[in-house]
Protein backbone atom coordinates (compact mmCIF):
# COMPACT_ATOMS: atom_id res chain seq x y z
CA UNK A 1 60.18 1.88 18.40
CA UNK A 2 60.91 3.91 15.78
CA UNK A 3 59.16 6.56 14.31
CA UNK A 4 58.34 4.86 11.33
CA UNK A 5 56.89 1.58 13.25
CA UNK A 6 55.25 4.03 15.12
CA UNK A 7 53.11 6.00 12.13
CA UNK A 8 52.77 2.13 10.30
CA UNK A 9 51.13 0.62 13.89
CA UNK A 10 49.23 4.26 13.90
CA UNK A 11 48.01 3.83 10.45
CA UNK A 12 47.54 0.22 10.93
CA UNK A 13 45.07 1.32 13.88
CA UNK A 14 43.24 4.09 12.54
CA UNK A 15 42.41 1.41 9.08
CA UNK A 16 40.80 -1.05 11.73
CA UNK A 17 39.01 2.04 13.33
CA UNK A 18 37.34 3.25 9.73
CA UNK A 19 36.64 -0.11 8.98
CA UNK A 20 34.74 -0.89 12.19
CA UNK A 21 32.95 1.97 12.19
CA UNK A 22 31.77 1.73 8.00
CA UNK A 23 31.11 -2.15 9.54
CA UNK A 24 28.70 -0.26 12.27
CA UNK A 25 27.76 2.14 10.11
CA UNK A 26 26.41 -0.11 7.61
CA UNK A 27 24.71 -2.08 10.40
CA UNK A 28 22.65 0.88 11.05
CA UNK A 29 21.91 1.97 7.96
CA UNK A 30 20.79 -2.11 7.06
CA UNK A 31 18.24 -1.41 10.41
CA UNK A 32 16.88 1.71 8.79
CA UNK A 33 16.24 -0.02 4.91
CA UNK A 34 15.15 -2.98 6.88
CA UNK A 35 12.08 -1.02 9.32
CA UNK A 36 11.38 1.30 5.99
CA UNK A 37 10.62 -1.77 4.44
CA UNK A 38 8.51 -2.91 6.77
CA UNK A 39 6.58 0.13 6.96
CA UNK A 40 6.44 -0.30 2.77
CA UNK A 41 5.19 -3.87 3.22
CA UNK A 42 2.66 -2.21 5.54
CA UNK A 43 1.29 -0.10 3.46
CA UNK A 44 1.28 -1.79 0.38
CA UNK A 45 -0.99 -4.64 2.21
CA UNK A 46 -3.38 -1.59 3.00
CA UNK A 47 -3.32 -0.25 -0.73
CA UNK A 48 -3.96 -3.33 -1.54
CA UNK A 49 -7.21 -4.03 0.88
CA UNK A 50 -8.62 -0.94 -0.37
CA UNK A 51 -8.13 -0.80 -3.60
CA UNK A 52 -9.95 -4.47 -3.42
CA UNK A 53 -12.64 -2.94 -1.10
CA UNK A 54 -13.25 -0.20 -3.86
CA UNK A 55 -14.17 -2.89 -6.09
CA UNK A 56 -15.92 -4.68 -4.53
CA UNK A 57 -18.29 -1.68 -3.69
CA UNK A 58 -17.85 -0.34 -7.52
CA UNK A 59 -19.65 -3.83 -8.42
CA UNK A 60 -22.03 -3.18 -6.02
CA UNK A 61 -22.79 0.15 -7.18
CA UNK A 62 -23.19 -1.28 -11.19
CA UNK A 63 -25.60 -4.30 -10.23
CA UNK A 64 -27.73 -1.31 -8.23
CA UNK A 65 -27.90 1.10 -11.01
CA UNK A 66 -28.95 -2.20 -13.30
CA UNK A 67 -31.65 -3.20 -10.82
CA UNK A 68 -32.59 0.60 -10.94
CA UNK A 69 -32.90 0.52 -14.95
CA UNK A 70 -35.16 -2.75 -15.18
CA UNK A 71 -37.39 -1.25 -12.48
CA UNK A 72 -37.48 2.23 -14.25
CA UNK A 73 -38.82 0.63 -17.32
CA UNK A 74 -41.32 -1.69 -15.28
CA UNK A 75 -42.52 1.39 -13.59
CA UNK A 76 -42.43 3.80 -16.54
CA UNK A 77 -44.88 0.79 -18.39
CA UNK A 78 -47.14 0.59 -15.60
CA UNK A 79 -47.52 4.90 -15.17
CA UNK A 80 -48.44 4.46 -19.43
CA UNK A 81 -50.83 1.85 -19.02
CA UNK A 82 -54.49 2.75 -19.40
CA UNK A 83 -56.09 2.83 -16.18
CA UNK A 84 -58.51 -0.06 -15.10
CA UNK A 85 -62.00 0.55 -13.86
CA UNK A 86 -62.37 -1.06 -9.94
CA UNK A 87 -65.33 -3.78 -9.84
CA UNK A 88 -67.65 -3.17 -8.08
């Protein structure tokens, strides 16, 4: 073989070579994007519970604090009311 044949089947080789290993290469890095993904999907699905848990408690909160304000007036009418004299 002569030396020509010789660096064309070397080159020939070493192309196949940096092509598999981009191909493997790639592979891993496709793992990696595909588990921090995953972990996004995650944590986006917790986000999401919370932030929906928040809410739910913030409404809670507002229809307390209006319960609170019709009984402060109730209570502020009865502490101005003249007093009553027991029976008896």
């Amino acid at each position: 073989m002569s030396l020509t044949k010789r660096h064309l089947a070397m080159a020939r080789l070493l192309g196949v070579a940096i092509v598999a290993s981009w191909g493997l290469g790639a592979c891993a890095y496709k793992d990696d994007f595909v588990r921090v993904n995953s972990r996004l999907d995650q944590l986006d699905t917790k986000v999401q519970s919370a932030a929906q848990s928040a809410e739910s408690a913030n409404q809670s909160a507002q229809q307390a604090n209006q319960r609170l304000d019709q009984l402060e007036g109730r209570v502020k009418q009865l502490e101005t009311a003249p007093r009553r004299v027991p029976r008896g």
